[in-house]
C-alpha atoms as a PDB file:
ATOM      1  CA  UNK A   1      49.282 -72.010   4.689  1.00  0.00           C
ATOM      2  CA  UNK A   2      51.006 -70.298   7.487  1.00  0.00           C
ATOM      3  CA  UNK A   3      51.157 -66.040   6.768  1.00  0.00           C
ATOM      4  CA  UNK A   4      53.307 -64.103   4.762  1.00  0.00           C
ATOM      5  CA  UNK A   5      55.174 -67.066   3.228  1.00  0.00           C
ATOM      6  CA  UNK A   6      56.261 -66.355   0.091  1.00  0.00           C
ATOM      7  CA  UNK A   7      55.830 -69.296  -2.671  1.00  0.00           C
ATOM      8  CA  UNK A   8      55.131 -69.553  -6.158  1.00  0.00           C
ATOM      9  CA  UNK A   9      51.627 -70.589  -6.947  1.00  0.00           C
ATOM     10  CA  UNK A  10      48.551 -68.338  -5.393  1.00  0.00           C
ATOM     11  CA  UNK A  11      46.619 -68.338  -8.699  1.00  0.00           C
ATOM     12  CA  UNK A  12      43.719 -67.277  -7.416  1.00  0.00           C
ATOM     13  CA  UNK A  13      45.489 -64.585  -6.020  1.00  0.00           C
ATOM     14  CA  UNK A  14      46.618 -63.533  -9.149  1.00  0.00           C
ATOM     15  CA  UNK A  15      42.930 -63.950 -10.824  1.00  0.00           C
ATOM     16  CA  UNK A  16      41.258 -61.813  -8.422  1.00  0.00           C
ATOM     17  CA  UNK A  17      43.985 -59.075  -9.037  1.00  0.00           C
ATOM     18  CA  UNK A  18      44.064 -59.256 -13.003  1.00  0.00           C
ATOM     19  CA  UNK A  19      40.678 -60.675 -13.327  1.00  0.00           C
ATOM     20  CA  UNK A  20      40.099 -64.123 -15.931  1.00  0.00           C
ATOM     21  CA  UNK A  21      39.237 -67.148 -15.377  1.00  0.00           C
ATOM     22  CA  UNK A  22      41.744 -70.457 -14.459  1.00  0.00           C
ATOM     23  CA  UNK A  23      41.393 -71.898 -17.877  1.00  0.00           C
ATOM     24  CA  UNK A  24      42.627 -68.760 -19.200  1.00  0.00           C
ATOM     25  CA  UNK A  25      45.719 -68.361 -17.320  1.00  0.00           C
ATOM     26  CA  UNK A  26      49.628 -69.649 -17.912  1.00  0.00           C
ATOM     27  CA  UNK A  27      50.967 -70.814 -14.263  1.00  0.00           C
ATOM     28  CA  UNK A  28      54.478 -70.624 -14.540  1.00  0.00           C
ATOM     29  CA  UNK A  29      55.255 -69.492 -11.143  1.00  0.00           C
ATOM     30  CA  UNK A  30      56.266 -72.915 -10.309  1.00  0.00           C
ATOM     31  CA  UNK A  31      58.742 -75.706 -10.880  1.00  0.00           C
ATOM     32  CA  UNK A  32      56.319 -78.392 -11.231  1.00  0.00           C
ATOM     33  CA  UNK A  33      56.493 -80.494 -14.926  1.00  0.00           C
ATOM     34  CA  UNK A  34      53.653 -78.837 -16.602  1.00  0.00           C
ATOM     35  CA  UNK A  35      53.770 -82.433 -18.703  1.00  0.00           C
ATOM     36  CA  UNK A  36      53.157 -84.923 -15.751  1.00  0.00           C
ATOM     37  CA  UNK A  37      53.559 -88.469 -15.850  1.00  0.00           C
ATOM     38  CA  UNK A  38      50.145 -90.149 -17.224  1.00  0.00           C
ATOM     39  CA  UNK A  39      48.279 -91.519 -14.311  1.00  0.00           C
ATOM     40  CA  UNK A  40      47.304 -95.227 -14.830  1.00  0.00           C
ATOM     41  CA  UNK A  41      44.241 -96.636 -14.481  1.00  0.00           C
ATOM     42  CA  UNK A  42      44.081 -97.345 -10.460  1.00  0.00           C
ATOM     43  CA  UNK A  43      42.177-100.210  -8.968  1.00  0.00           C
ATOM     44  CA  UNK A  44      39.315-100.204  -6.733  1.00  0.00           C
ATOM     45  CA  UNK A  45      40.770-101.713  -3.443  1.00  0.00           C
ATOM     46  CA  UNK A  46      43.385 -98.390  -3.555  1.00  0.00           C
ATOM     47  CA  UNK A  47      40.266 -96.507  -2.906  1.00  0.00           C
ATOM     48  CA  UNK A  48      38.536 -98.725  -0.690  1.00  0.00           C
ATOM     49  CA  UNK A  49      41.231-100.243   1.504  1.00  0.00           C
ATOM     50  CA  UNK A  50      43.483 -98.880   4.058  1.00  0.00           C
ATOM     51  CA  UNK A  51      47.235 -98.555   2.539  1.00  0.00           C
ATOM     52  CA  UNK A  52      48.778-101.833   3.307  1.00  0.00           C
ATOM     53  CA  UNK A  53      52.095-103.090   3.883  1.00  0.00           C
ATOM     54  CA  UNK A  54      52.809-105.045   0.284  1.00  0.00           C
ATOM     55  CA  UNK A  55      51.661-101.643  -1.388  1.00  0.00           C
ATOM     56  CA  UNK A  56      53.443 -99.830   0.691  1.00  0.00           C
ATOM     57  CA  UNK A  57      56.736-102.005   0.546  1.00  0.00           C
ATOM     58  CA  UNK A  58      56.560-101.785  -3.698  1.00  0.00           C
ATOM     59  CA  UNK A  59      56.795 -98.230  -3.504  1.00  0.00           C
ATOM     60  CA  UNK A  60      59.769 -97.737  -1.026  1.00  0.00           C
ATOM     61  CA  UNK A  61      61.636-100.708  -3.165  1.00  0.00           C
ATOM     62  CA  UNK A  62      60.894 -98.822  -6.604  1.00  0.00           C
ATOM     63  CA  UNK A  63      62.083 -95.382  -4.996  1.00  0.00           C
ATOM     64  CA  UNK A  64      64.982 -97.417  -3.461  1.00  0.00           C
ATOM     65  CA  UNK A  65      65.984 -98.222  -7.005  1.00  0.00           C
ATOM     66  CA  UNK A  66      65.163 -95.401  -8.972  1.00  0.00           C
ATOM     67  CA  UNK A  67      67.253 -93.329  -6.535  1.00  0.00           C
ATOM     68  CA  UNK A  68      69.746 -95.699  -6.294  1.00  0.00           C
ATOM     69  CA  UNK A  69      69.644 -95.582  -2.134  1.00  0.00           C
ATOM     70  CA  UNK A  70      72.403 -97.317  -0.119  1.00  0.00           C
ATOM     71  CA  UNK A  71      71.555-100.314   0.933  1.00  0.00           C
ATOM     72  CA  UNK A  72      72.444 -99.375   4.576  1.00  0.00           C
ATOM     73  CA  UNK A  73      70.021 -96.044   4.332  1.00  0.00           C
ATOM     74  CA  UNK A  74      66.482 -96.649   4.885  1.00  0.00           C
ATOM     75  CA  UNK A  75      63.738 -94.620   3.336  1.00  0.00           C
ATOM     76  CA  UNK A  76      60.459 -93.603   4.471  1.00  0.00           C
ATOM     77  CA  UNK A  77      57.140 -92.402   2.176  1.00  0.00           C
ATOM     78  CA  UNK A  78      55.435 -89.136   3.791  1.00  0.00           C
ATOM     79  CA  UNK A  79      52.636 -86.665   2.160  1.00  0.00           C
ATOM     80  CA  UNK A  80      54.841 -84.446   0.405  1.00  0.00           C
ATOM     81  CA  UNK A  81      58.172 -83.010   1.262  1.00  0.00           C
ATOM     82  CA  UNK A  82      56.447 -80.276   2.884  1.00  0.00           C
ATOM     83  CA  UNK A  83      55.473 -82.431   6.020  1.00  0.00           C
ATOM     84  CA  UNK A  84      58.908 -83.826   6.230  1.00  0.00           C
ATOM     85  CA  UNK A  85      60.122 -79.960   6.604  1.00  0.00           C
ATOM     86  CA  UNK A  86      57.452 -79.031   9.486  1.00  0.00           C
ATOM     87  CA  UNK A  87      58.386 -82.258  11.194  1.00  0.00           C
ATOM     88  CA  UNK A  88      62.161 -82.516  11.119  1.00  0.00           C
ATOM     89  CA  UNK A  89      62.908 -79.583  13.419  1.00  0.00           C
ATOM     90  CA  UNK A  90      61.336 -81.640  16.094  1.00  0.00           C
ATOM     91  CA  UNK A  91      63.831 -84.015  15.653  1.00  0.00           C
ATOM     92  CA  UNK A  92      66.198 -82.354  18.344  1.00  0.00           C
ATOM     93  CA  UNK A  93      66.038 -80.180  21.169  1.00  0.00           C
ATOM     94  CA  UNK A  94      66.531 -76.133  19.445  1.00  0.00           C
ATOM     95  CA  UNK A  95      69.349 -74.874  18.471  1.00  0.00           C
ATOM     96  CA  UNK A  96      71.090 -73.126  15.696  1.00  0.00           C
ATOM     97  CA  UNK A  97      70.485 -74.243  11.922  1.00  0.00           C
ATOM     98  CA  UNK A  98      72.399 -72.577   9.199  1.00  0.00           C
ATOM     99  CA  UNK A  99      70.218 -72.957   5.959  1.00  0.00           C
ATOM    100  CA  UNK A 100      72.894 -72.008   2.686  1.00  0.00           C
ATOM    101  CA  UNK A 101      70.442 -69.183   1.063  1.00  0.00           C
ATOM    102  CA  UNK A 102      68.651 -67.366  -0.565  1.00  0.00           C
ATOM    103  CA  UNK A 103      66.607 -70.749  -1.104  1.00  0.00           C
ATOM    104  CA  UNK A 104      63.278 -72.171  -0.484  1.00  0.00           C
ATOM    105  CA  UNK A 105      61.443 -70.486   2.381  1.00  0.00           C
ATOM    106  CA  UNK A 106      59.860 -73.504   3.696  1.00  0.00           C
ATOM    107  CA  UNK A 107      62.841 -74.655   5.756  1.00  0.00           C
ATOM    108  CA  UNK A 108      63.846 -71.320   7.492  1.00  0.00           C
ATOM    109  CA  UNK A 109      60.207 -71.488   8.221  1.00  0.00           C
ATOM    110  CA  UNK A 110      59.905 -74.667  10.256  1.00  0.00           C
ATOM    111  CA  UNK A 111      62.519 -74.043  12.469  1.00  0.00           C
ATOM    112  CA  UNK A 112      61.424 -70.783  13.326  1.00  0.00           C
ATOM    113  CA  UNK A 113      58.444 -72.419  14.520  1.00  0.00           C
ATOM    114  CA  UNK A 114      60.496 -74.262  16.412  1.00  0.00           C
ATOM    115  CA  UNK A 115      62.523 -72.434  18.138  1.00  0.00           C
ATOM    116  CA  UNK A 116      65.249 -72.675  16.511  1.00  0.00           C
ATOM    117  CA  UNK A 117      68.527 -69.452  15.687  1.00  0.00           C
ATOM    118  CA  UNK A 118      68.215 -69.746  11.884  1.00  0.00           C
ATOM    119  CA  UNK A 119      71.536 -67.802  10.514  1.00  0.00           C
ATOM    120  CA  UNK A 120      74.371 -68.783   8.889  1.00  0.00           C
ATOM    121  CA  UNK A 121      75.885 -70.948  11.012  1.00  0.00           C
ATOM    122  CA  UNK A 122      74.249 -73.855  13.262  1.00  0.00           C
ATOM    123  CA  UNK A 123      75.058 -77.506  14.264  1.00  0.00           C
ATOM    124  CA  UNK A 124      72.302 -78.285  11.682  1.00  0.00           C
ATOM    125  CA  UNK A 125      72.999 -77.488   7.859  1.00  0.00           C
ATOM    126  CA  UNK A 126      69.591 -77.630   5.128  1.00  0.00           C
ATOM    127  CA  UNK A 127      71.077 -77.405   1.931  1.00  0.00           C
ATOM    128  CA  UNK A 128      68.899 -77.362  -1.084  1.00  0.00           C
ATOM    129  CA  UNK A 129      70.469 -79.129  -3.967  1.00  0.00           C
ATOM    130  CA  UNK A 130      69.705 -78.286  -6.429  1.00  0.00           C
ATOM    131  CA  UNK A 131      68.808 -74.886  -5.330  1.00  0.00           C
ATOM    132  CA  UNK A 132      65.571 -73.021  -5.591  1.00  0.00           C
ATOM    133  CA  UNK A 133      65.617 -70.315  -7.208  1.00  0.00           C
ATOM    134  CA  UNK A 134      69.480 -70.314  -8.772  1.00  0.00           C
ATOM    135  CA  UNK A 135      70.048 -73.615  -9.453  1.00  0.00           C
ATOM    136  CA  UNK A 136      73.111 -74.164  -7.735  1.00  0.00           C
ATOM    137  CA  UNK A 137      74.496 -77.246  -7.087  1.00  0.00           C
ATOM    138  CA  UNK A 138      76.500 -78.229  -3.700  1.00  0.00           C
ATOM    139  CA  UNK A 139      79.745 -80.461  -3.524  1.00  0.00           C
ATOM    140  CA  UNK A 140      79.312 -82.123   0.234  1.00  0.00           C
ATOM    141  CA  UNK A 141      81.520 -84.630   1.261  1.00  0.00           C
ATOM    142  CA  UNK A 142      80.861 -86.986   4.264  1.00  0.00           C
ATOM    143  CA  UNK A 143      83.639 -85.238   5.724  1.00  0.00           C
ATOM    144  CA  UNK A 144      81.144 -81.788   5.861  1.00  0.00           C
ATOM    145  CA  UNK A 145      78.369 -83.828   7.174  1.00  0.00           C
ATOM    146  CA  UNK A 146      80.572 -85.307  10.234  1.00  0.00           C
ATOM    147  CA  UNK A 147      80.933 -81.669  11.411  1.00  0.00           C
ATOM    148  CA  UNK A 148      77.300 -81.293  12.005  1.00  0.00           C
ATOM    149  CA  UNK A 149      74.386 -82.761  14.185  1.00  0.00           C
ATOM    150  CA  UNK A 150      72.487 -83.292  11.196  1.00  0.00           C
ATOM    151  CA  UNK A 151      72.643 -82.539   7.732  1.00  0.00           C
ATOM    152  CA  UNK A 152      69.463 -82.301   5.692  1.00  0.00           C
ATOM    153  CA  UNK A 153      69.781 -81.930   1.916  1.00  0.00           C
ATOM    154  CA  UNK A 154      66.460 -81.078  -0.322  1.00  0.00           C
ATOM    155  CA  UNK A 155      66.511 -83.043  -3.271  1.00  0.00           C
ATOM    156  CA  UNK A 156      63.268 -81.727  -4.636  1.00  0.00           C
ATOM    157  CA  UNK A 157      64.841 -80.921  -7.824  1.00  0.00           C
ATOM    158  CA  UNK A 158      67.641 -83.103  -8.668  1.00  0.00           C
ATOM    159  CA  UNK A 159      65.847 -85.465 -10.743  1.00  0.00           C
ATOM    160  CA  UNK A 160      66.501 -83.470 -14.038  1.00  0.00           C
ATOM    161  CA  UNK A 161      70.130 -83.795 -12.879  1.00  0.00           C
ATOM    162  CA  UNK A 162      70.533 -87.726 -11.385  1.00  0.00           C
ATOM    163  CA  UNK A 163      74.503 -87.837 -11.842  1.00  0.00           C
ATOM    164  CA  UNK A 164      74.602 -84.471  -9.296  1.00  0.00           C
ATOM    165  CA  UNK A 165      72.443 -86.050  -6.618  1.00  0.00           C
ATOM    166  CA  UNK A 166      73.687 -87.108  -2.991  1.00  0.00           C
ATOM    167  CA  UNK A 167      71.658 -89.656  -2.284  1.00  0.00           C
ATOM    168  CA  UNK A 168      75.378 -91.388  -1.196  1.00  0.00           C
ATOM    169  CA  UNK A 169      75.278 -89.440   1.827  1.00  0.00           C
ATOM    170  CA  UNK A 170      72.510 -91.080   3.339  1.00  0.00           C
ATOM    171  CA  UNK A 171      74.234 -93.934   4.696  1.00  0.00           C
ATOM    172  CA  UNK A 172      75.847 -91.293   7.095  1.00  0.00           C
ATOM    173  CA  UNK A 173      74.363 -91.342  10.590  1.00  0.00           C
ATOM    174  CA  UNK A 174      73.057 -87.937  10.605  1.00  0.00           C
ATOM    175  CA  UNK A 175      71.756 -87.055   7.073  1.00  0.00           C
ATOM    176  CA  UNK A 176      68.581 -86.933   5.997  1.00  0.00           C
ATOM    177  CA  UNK A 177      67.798 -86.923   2.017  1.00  0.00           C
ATOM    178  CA  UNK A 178      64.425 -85.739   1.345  1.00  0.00           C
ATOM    179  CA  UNK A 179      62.803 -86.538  -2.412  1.00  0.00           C
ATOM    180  CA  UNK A 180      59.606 -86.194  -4.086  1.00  0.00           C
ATOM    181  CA  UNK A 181      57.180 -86.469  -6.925  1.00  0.00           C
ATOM    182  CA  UNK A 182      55.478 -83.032  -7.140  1.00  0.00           C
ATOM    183  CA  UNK A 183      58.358 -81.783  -9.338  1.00  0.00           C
ATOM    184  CA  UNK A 184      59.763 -83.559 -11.855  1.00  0.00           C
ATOM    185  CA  UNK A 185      57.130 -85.966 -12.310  1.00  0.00           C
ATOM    186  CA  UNK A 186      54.653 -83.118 -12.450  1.00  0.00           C
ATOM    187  CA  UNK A 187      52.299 -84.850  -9.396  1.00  0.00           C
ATOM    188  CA  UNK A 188      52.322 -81.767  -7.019  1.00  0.00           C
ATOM    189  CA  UNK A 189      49.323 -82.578  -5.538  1.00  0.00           C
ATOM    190  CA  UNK A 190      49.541 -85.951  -4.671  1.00  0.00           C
ATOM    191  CA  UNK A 191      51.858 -84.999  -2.070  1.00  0.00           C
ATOM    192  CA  UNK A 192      54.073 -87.607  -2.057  1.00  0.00           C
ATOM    193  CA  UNK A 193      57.512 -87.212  -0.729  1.00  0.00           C
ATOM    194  CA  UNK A 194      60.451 -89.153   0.544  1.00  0.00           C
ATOM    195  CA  UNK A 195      63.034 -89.030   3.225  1.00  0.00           C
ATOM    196  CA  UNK A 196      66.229 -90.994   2.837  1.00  0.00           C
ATOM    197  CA  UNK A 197      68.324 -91.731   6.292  1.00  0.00           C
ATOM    198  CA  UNK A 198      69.940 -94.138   8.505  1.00  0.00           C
ATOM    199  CA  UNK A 199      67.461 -96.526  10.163  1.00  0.00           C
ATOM    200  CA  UNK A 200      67.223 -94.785  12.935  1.00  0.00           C
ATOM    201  CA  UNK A 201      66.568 -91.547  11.708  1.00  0.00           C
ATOM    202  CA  UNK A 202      63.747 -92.966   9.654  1.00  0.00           C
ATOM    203  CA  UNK A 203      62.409 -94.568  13.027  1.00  0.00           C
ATOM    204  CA  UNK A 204      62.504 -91.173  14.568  1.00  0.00           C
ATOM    205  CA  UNK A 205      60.632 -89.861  11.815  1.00  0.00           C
ATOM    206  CA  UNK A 206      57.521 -92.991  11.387  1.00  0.00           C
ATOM    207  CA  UNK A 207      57.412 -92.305  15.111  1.00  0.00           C
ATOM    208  CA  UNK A 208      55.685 -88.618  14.434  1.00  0.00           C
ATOM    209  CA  UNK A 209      54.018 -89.325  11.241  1.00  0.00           C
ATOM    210  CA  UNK A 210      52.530 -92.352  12.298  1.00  0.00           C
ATOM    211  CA  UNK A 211      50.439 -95.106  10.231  1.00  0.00           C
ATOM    212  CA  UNK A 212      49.221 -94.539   6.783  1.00  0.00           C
ATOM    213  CA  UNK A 213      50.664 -90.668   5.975  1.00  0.00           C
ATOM    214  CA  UNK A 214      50.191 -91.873   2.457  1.00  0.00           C
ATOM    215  CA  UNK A 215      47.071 -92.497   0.589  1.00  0.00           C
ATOM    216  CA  UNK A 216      46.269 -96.201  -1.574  1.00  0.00           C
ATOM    217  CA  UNK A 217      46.178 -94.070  -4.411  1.00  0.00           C
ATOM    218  CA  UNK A 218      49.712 -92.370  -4.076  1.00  0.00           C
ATOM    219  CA  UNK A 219      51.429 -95.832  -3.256  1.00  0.00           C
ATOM    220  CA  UNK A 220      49.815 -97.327  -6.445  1.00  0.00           C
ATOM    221  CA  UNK A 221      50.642 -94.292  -8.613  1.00  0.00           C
ATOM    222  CA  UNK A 222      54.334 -93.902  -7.224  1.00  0.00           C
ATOM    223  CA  UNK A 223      55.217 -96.988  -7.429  1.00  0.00           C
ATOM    224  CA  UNK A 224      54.245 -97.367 -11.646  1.00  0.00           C
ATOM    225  CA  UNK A 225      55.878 -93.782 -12.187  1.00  0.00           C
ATOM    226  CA  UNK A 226      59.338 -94.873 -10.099  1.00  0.00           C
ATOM    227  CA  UNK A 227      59.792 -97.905 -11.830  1.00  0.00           C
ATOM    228  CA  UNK A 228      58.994 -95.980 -15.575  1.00  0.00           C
ATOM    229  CA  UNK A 229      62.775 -95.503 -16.014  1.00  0.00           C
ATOM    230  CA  UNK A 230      62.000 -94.927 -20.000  1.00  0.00           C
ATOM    231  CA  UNK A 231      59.268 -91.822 -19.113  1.00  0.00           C
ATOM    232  CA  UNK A 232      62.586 -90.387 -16.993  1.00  0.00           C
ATOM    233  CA  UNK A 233      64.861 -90.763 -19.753  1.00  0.00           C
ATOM    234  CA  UNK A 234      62.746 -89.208 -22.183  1.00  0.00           C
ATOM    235  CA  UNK A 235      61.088 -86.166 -19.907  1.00  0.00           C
ATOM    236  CA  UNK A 236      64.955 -85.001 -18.822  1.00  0.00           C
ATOM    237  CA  UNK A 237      65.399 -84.777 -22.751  1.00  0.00           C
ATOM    238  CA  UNK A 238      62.196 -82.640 -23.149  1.00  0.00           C
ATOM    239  CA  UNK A 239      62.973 -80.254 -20.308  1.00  0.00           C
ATOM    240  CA  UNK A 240      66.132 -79.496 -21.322  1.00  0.00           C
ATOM    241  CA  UNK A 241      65.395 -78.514 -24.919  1.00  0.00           C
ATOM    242  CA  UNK A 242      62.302 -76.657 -23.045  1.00  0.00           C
ATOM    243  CA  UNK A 243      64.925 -74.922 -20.957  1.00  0.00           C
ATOM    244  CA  UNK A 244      67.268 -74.060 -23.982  1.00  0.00           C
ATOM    245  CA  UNK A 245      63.894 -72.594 -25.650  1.00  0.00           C
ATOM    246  CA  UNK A 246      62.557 -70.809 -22.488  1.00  0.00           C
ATOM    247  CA  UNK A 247      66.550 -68.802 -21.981  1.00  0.00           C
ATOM    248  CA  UNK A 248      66.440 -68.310 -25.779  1.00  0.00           C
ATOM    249  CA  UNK A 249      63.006 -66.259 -25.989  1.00  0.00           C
ATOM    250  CA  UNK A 250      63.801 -64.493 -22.757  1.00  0.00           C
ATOM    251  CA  UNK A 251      67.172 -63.673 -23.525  1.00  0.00           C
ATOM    252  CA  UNK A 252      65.335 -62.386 -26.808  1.00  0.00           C
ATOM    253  CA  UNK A 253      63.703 -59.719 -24.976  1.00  0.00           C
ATOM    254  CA  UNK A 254      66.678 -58.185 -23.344  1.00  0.00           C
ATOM    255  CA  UNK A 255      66.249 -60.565 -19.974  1.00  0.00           C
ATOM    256  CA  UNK A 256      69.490 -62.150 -18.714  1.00  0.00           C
ATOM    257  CA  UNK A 257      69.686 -65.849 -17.675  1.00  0.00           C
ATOM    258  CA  UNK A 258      70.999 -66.236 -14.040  1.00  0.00           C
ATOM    259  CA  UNK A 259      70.346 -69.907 -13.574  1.00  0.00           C
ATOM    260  CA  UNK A 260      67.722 -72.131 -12.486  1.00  0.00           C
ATOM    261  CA  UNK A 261      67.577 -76.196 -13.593  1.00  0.00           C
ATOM    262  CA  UNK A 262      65.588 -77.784 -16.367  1.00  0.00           C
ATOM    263  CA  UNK A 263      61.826 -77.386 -14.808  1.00  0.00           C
ATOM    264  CA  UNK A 264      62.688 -73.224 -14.057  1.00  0.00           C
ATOM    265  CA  UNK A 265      64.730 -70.798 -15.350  1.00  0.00           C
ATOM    266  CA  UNK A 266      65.906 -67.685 -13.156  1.00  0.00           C
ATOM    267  CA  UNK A 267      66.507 -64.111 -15.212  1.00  0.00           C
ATOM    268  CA  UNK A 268      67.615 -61.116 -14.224  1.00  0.00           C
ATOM    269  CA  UNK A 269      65.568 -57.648 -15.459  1.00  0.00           C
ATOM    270  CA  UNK A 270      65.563 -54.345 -14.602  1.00  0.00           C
ATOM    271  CA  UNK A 271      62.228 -54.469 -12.275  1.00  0.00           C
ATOM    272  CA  UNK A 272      61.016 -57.788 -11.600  1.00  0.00           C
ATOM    273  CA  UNK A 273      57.817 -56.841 -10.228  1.00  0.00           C
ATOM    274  CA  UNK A 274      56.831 -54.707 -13.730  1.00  0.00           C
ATOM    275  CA  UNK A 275      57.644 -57.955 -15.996  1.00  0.00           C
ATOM    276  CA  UNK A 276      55.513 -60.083 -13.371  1.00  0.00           C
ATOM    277  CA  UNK A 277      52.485 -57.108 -13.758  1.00  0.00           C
ATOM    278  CA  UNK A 278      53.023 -57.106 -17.630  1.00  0.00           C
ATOM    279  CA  UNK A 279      52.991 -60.779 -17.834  1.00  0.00           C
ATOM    280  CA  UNK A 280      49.902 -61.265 -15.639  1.00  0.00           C
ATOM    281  CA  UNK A 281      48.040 -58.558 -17.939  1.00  0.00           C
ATOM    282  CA  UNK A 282      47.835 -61.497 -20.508  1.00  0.00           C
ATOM    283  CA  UNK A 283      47.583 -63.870 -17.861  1.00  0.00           C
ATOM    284  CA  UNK A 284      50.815 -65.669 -17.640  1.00  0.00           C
ATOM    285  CA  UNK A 285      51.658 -65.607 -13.880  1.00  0.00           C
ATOM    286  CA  UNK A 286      55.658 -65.306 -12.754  1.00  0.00           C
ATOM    287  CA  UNK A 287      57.666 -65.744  -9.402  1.00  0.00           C
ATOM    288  CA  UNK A 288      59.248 -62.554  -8.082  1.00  0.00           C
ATOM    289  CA  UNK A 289      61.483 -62.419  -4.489  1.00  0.00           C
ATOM    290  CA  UNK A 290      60.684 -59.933  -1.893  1.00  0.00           C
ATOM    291  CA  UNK A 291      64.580 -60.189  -1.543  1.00  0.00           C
ATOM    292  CA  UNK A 292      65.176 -59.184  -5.238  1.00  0.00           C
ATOM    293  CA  UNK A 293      64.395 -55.988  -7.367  1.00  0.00           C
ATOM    294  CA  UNK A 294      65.732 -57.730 -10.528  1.00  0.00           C
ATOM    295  CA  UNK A 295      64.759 -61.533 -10.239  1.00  0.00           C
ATOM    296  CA  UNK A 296      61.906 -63.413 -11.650  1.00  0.00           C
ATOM    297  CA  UNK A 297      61.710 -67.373 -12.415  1.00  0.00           C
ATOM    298  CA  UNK A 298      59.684 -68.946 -14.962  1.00  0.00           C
ATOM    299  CA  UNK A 299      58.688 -72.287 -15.287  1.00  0.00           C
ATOM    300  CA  UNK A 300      58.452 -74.376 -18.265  1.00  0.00           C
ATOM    301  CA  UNK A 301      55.231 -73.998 -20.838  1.00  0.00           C
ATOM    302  CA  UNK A 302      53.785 -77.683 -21.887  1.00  0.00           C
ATOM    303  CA  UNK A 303      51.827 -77.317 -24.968  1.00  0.00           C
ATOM    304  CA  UNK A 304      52.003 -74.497 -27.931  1.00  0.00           C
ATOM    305  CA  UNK A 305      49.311 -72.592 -27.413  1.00  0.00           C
ATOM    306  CA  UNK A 306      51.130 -72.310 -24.256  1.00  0.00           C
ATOM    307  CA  UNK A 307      54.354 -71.363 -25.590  1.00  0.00           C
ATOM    308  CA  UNK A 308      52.337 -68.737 -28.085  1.00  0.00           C
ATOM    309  CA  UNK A 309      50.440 -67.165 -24.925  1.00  0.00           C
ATOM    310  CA  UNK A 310      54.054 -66.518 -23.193  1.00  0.00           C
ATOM    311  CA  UNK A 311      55.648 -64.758 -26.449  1.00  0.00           C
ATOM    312  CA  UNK A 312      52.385 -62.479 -27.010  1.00  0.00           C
ATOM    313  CA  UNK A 313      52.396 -61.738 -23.225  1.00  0.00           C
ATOM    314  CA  UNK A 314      56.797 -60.320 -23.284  1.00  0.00           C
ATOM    315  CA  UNK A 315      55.666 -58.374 -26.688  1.00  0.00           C
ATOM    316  CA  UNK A 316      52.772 -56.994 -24.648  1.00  0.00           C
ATOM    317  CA  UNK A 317      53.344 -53.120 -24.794  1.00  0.00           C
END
């Protein structure tokens, strides 16, 4: 990981400061579904083969459907949304990119790299929608997208919120969707991600990635959780009654919601950076912003003992 970006995560980090051991700590520093969808049973020939086309071809077709994608978009399966961002930049000769912030570092990152002005005004627009870390939603038109070179809207966590996602959009010439499973499906590190565009975007894109950027495994596994429509029904209902819970016990203790979406919650306090030390002191690890004084996010606990090691830690004197 490239220096001094900031992301949630780091446990280790956070055990050699504070001291325990993994088993002992809460990571809520993240978004990620601490319930994930229940890995079947995966057969041999994912392990032993190369990732073939009819494998391959099931899992774009389920994520074509579960997203709804138009039919003139294509889509294209990558390892994780994170290798979209470091490759799209390279899309286009530099130039400016305005990226609608504060929001996840990742993409002002990339195009640095690149070259590229990153400010608040470009002929390419990253919007992340919903965002990360306040949960704001954007309403773009295809009308907004014509006024740029490109347009490239991070879907990462719309899937607790399907009705608000833009996945329309991508039958525009120059938009690029990106989607993934480390989030709401709680599969982080099977770095599996998607990118939604017209065809030829999508060419542009297989052209730098090249053959087999997924593993058997992750076509196999994507595929059964994309078409488990009843698991997505059910998990949006659990995460927002988790949600409700999570504002509930923090509002409890004198911290104000700000936002955030059903897998994290953002609150303001007076000084971020002494809840996140208190909290870690009973090992429960936090996100705080080096752009912030006052906000922390909080994922969602999974199991009681969970939800029991998070109260004990905010009563911590």
């Amino acid at each position: 990981m490239a220096k001094n970006r900031d992301h949630g995560g780091g446990l280790d980090a956070a055990i050699a400061q504070y001291g325990g051991s993994r088993t002992q700590w809460l990571d809520l520093s993240t978004g990620i579904n601490p319930i994930a969808y229940p890995i079947p049973e995966i057969p041999t020939q994912y392990w032993q083969c190369l990732p073939d086309a009819g494998a391959q071809n099931t899992l774009l077709n389920a994520a074509r459907n579960f997203w709804n994608v138009p039919k003139s978009a294509d889509i294209i399966a990558t390892s994780g949304v994170s290798q979209l961002i470091a490759m799209i930049p390279s899309l286009y000769e530099t130039d400016a990119v305005e990226i609608i912030g504060p929001t996840y570092n990742e993409h002002a990152a990339a195009f640095n790299a690149a070259g590229w002005n990153v400010g608040e005004t470009g002929n390419v627009r990253v919007v992340v929608h919903p965002n990360n870390p306040d949960g704001r939603t954007h309403n773009i038109t295809a009308d907004d997208t014509a006024k740029t070179k490109l347009t490239i809207i991070d879907e990462s966590f719309c899937d607790v919120l399907p009705e608000k996602s833009l996945i329309a959009l991508a039958a525009q010439p120059n938009v690029i969707i990106l989607k993934g499973l480390g989030k709401f499906w709680g599969l982080a590190g099977m770095r599996l991600g998607f990118a939604v565009a017209s065809p030829e975007l999508v060419q542009k894109i297989t052209d730098r990635i090249g053959p087999w950027a997924i593993s058997g495994p992750a076509q196999y596994i994507g595929a059964a959780a994309l078409n488990d429509q009843t698991w997505a029904e059910k998990t949006r209902t659990r995460l927002t009654n988790d949600a409700t819970r999570l504002d509930a016990l923090m509002n409890e203790h004198g911290h104000t919601t700000l936002g955030g979406t059903d897998l994290f919650r953002l609150y303001d306090t007076p000084d971020a950076v002494a809840l996140q030390t208190k909290l870690a002191q009973k090992y429960v690890w936090s996100r705080a912003f080096p752009y912030s004084n006052s906000w922390l996010r909080l994922g969602l606990p999974g199991s009681a003992a969970q939800w029991d090691q998070l109260k004990h830690a905010l009563e911590n004197k």
